[in-house]
PDB file of N, CA and C in Angstrom:
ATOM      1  N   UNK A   1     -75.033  43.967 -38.438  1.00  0.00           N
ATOM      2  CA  UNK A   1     -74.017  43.257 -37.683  1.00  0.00           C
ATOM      3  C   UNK A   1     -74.061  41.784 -38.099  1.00  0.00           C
ATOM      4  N   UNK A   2     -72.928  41.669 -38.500  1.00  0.00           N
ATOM      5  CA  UNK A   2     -72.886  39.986 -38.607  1.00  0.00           C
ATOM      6  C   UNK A   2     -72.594  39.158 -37.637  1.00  0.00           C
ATOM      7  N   UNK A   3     -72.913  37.892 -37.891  1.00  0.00           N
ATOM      8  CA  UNK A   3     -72.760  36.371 -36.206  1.00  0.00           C
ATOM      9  C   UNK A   3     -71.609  35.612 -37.189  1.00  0.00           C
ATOM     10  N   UNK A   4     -70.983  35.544 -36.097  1.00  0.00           N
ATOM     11  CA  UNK A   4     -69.645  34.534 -36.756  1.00  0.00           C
ATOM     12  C   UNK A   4     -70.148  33.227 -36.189  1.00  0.00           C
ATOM     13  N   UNK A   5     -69.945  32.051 -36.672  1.00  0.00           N
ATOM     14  CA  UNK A   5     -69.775  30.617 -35.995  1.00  0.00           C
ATOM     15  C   UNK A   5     -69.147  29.871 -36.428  1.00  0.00           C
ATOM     16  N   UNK A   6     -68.428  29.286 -34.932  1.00  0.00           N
ATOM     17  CA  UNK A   6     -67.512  28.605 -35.012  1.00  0.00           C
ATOM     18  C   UNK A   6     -67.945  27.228 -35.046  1.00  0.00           C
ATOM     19  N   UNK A   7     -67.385  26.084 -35.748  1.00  0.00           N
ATOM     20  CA  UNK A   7     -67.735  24.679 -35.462  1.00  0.00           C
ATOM     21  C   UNK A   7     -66.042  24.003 -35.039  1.00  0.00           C
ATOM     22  N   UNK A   8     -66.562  22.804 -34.179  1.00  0.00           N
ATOM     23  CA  UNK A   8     -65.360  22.041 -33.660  1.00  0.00           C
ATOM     24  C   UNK A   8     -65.803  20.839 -34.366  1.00  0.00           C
ATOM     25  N   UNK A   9     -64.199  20.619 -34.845  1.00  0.00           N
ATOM     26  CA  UNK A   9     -64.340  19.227 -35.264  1.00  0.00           C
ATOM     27  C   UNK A   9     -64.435  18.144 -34.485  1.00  0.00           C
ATOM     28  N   UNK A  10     -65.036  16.692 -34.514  1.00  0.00           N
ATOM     29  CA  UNK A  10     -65.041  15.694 -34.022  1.00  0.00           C
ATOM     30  C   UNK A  10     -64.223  14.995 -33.900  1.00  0.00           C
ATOM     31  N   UNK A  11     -64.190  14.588 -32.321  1.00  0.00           N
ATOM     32  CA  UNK A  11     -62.385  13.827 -32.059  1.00  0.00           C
ATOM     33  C   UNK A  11     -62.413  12.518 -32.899  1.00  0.00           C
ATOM     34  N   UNK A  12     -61.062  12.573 -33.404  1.00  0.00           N
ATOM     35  CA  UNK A  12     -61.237  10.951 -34.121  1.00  0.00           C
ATOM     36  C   UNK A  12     -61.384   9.683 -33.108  1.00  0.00           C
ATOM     37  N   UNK A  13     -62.004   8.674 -33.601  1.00  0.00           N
ATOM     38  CA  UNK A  13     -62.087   7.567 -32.943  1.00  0.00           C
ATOM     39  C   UNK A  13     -60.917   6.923 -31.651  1.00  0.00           C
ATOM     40  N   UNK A  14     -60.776   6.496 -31.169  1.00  0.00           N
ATOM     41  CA  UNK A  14     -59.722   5.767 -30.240  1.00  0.00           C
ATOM     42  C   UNK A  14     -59.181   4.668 -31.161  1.00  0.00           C
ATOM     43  N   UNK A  15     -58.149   4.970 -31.106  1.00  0.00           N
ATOM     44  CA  UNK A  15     -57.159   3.618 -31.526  1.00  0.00           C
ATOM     45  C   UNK A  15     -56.317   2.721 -31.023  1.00  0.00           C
ATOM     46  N   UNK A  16     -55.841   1.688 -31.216  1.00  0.00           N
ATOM     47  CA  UNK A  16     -55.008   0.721 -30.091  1.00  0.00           C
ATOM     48  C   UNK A  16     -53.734   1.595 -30.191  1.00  0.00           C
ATOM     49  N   UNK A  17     -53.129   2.585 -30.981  1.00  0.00           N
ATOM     50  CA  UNK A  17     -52.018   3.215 -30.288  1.00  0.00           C
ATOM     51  C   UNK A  17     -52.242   4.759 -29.223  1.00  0.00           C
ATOM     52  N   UNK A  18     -53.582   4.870 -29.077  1.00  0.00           N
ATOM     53  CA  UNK A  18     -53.902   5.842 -27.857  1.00  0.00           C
ATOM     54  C   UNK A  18     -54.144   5.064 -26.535  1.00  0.00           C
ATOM     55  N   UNK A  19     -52.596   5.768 -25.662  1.00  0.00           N
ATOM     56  CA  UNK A  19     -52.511   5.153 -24.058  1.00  0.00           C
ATOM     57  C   UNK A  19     -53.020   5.544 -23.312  1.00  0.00           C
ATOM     58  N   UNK A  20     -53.233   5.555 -22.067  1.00  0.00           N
ATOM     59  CA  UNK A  20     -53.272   5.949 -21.029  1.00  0.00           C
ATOM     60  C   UNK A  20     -52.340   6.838 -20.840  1.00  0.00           C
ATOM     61  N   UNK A  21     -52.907   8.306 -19.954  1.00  0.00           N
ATOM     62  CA  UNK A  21     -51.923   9.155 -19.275  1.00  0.00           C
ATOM     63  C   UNK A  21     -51.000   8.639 -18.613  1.00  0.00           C
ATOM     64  N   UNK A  22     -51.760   7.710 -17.487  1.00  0.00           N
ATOM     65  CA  UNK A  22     -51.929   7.363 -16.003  1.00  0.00           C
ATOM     66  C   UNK A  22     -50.782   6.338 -16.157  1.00  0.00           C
ATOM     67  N   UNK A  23     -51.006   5.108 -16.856  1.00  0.00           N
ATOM     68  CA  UNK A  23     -50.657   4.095 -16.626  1.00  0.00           C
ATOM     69  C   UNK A  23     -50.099   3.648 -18.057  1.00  0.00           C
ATOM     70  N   UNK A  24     -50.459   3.647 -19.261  1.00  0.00           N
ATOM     71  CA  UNK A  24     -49.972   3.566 -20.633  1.00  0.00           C
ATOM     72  C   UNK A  24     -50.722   2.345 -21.117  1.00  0.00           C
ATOM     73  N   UNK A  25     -51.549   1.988 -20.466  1.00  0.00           N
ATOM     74  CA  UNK A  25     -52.734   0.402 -21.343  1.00  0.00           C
ATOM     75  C   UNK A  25     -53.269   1.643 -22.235  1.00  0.00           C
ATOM     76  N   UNK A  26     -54.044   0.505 -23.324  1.00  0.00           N
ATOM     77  CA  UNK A  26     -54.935   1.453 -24.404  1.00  0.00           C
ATOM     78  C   UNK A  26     -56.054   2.697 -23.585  1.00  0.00           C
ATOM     79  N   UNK A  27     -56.299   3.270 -24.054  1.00  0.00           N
ATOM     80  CA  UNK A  27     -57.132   4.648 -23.762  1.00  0.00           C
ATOM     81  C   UNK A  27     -58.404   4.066 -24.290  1.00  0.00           C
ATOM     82  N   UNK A  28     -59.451   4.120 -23.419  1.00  0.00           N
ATOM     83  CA  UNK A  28     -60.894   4.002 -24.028  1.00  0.00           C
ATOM     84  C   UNK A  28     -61.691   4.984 -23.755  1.00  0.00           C
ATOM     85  N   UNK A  29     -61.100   6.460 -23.185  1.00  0.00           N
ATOM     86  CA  UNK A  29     -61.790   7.696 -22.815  1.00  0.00           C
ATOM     87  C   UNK A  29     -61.184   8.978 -23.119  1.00  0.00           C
ATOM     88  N   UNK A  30     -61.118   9.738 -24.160  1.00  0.00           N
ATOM     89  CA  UNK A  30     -60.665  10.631 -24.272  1.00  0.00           C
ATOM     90  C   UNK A  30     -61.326  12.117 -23.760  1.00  0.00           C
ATOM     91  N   UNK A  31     -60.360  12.793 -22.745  1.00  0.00           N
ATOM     92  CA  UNK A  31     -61.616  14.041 -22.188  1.00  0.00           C
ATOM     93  C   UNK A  31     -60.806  15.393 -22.676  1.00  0.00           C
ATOM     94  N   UNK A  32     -61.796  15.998 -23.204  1.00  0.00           N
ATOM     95  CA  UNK A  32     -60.876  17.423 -23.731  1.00  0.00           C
ATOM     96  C   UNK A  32     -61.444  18.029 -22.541  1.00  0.00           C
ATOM     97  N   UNK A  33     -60.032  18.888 -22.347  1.00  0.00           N
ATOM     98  CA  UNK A  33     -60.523  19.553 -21.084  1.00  0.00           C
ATOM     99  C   UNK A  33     -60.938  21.149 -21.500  1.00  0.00           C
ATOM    100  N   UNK A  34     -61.318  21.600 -20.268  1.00  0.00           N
ATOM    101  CA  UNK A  34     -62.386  23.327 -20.829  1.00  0.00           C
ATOM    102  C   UNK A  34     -61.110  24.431 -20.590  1.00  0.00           C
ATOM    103  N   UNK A  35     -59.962  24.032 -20.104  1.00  0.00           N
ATOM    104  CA  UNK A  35     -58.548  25.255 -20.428  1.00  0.00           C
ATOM    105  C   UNK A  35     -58.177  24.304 -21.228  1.00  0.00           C
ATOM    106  N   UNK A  36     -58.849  23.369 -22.013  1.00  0.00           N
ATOM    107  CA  UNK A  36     -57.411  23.140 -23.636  1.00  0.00           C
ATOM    108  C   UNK A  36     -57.348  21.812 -22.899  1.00  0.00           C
ATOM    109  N   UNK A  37     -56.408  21.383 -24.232  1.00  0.00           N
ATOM    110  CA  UNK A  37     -55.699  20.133 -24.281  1.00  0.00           C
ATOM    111  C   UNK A  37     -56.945  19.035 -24.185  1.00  0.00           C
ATOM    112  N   UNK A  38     -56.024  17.845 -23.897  1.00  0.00           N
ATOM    113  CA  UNK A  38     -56.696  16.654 -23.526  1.00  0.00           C
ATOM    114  C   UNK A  38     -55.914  15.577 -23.211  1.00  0.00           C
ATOM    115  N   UNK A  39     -56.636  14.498 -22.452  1.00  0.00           N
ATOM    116  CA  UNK A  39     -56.230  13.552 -21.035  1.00  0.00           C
ATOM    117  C   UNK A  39     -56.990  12.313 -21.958  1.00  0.00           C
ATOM    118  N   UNK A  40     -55.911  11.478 -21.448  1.00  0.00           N
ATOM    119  CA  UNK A  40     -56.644  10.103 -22.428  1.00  0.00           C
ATOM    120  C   UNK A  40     -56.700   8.936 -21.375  1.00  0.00           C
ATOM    121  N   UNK A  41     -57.517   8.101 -20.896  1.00  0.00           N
ATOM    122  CA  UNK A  41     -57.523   6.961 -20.158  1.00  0.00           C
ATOM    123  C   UNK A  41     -57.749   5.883 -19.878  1.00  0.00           C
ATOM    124  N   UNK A  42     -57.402   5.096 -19.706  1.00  0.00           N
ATOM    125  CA  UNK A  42     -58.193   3.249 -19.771  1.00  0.00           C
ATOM    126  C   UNK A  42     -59.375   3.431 -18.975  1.00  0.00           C
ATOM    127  N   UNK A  43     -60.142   2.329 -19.177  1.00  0.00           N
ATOM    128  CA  UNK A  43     -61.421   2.097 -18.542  1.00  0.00           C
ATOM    129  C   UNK A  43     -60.940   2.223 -17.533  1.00  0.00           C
ATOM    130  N   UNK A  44     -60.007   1.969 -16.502  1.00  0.00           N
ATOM    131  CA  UNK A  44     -60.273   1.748 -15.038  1.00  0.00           C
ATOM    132  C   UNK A  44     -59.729   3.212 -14.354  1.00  0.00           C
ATOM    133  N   UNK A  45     -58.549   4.055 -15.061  1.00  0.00           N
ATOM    134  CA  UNK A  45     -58.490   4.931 -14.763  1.00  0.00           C
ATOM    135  C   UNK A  45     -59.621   6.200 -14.342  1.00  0.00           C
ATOM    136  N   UNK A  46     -60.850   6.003 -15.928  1.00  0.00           N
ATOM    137  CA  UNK A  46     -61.522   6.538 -16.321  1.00  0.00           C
ATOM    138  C   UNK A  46     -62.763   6.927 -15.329  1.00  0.00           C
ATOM    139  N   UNK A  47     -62.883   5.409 -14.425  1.00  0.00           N
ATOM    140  CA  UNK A  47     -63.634   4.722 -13.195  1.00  0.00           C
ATOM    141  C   UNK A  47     -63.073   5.378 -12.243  1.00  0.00           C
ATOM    142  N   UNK A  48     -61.656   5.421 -11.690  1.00  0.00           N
ATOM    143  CA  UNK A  48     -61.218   6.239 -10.626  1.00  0.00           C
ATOM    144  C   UNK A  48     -60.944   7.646 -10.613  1.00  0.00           C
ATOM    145  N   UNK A  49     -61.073   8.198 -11.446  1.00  0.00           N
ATOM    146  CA  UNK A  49     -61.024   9.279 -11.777  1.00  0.00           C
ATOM    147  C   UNK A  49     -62.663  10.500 -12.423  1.00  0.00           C
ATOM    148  N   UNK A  50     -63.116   9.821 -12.175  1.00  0.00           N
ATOM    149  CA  UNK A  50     -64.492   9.776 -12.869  1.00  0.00           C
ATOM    150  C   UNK A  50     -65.208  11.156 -12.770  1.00  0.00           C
ATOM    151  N   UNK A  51     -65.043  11.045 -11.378  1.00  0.00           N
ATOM    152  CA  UNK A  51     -66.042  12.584 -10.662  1.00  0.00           C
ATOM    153  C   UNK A  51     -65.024  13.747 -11.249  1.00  0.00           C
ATOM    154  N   UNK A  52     -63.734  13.921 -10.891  1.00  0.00           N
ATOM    155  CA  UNK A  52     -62.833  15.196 -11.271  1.00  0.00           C
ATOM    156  C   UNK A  52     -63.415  15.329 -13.063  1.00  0.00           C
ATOM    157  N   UNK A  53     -63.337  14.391 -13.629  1.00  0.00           N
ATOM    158  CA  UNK A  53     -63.109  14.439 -15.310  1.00  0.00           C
ATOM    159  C   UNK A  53     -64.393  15.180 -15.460  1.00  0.00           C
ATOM    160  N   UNK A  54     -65.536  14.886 -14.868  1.00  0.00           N
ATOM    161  CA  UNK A  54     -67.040  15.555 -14.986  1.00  0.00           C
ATOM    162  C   UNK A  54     -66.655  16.887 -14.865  1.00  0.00           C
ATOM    163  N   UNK A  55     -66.001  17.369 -13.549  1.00  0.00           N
ATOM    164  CA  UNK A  55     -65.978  18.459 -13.008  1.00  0.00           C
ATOM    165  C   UNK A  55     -65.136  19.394 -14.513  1.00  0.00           C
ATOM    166  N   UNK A  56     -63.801  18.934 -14.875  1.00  0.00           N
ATOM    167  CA  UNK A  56     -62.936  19.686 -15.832  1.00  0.00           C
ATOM    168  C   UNK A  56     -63.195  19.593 -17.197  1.00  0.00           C
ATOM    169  N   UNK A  57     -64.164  18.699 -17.879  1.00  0.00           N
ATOM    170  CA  UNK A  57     -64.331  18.144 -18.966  1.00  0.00           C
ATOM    171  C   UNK A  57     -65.096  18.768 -19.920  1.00  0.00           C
ATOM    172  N   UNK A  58     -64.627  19.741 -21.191  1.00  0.00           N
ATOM    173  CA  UNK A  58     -65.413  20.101 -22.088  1.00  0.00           C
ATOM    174  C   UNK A  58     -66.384  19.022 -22.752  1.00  0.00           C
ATOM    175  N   UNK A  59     -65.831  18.192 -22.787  1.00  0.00           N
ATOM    176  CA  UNK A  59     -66.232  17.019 -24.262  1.00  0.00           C
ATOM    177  C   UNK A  59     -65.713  15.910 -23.582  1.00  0.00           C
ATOM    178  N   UNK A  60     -65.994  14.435 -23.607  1.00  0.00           N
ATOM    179  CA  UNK A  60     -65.565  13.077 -23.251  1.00  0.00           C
ATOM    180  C   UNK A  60     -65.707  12.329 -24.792  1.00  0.00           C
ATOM    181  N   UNK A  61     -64.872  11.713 -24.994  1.00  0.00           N
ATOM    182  CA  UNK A  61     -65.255  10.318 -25.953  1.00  0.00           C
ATOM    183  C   UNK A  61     -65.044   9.027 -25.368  1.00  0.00           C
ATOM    184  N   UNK A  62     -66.135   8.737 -24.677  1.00  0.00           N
ATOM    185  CA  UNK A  62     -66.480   7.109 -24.233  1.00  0.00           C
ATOM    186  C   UNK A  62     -66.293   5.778 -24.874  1.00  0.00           C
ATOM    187  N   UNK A  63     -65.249   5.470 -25.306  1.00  0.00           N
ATOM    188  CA  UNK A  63     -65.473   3.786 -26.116  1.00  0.00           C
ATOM    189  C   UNK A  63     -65.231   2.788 -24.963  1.00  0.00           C
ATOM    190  N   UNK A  64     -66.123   2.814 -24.045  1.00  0.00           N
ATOM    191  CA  UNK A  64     -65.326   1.567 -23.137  1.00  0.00           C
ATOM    192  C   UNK A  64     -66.536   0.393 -23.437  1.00  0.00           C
ATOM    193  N   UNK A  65     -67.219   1.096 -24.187  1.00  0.00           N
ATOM    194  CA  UNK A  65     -68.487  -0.111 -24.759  1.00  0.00           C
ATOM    195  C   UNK A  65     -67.325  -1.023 -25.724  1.00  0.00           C
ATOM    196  N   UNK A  66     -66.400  -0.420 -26.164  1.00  0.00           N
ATOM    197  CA  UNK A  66     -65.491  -1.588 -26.697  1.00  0.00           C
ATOM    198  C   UNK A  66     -64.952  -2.930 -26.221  1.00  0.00           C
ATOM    199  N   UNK A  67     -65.185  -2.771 -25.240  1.00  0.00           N
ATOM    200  CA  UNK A  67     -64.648  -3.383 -24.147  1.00  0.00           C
ATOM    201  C   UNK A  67     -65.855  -5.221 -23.966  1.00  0.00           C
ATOM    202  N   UNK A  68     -66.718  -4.724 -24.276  1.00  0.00           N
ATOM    203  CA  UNK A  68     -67.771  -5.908 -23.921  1.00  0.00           C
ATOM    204  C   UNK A  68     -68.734  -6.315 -25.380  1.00  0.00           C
ATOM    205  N   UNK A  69     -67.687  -5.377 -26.357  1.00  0.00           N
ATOM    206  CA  UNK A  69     -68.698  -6.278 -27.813  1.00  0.00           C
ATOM    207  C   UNK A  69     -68.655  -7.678 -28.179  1.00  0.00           C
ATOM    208  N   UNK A  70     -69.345  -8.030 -28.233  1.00  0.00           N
ATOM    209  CA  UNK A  70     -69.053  -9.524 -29.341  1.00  0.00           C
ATOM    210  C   UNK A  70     -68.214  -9.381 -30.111  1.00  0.00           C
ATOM    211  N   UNK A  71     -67.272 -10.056 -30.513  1.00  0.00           N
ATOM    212  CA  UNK A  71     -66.470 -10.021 -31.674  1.00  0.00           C
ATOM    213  C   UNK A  71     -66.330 -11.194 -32.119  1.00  0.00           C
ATOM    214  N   UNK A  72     -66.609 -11.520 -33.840  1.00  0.00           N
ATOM    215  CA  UNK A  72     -66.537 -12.697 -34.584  1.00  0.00           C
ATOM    216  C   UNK A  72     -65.704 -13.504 -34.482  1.00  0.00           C
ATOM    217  N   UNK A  73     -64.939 -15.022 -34.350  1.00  0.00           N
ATOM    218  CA  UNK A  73     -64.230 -15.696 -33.654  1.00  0.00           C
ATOM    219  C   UNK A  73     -63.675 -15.969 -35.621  1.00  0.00           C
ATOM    220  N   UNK A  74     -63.006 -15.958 -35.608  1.00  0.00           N
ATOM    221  CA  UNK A  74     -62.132 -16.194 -37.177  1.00  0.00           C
ATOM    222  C   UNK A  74     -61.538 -17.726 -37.126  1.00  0.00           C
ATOM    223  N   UNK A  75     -61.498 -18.187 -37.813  1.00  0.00           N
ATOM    224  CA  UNK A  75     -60.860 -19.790 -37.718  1.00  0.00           C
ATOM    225  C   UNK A  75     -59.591 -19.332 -38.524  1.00  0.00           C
TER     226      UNK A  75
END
């Protein structure tokens, strides 16, 4: 008997043109959900919504660490 396996690919990164469901600011949380699809959300959505997304959520991609990097000041 043979084992089949499956691999899932890795969600691509967040980009400044991924919105919010909720509200349409940039998305810094993408949650695939466990019946399919996926829900995209700003940090604050992400915050009010937080406990349900645990509950329905196959997979999360977290960038809200984007949110508080240093970034180089360019002249």
């Amino acid at each position: 008997m043979s084992t089949a396996t499956t691999a899932v690919a890795p969600s691509p990164a967040l980009t400044a043109a991924d919105r919010c469901d909720r509200c349409g600011a940039q998305a810094y949380l993408r949650v695939e959900l466990q019946s399919g699809g996926e829900l995209l959300f700003c940090a604050h959505h992400a915050r009010e919504h937080g406990d349900k997304i645990k509950e329905l959520a196959a997979n999360v991609v977290d960038e809200t660490h984007k949110l508080t990097e240093k970034r180089p000041i360019v002249d």
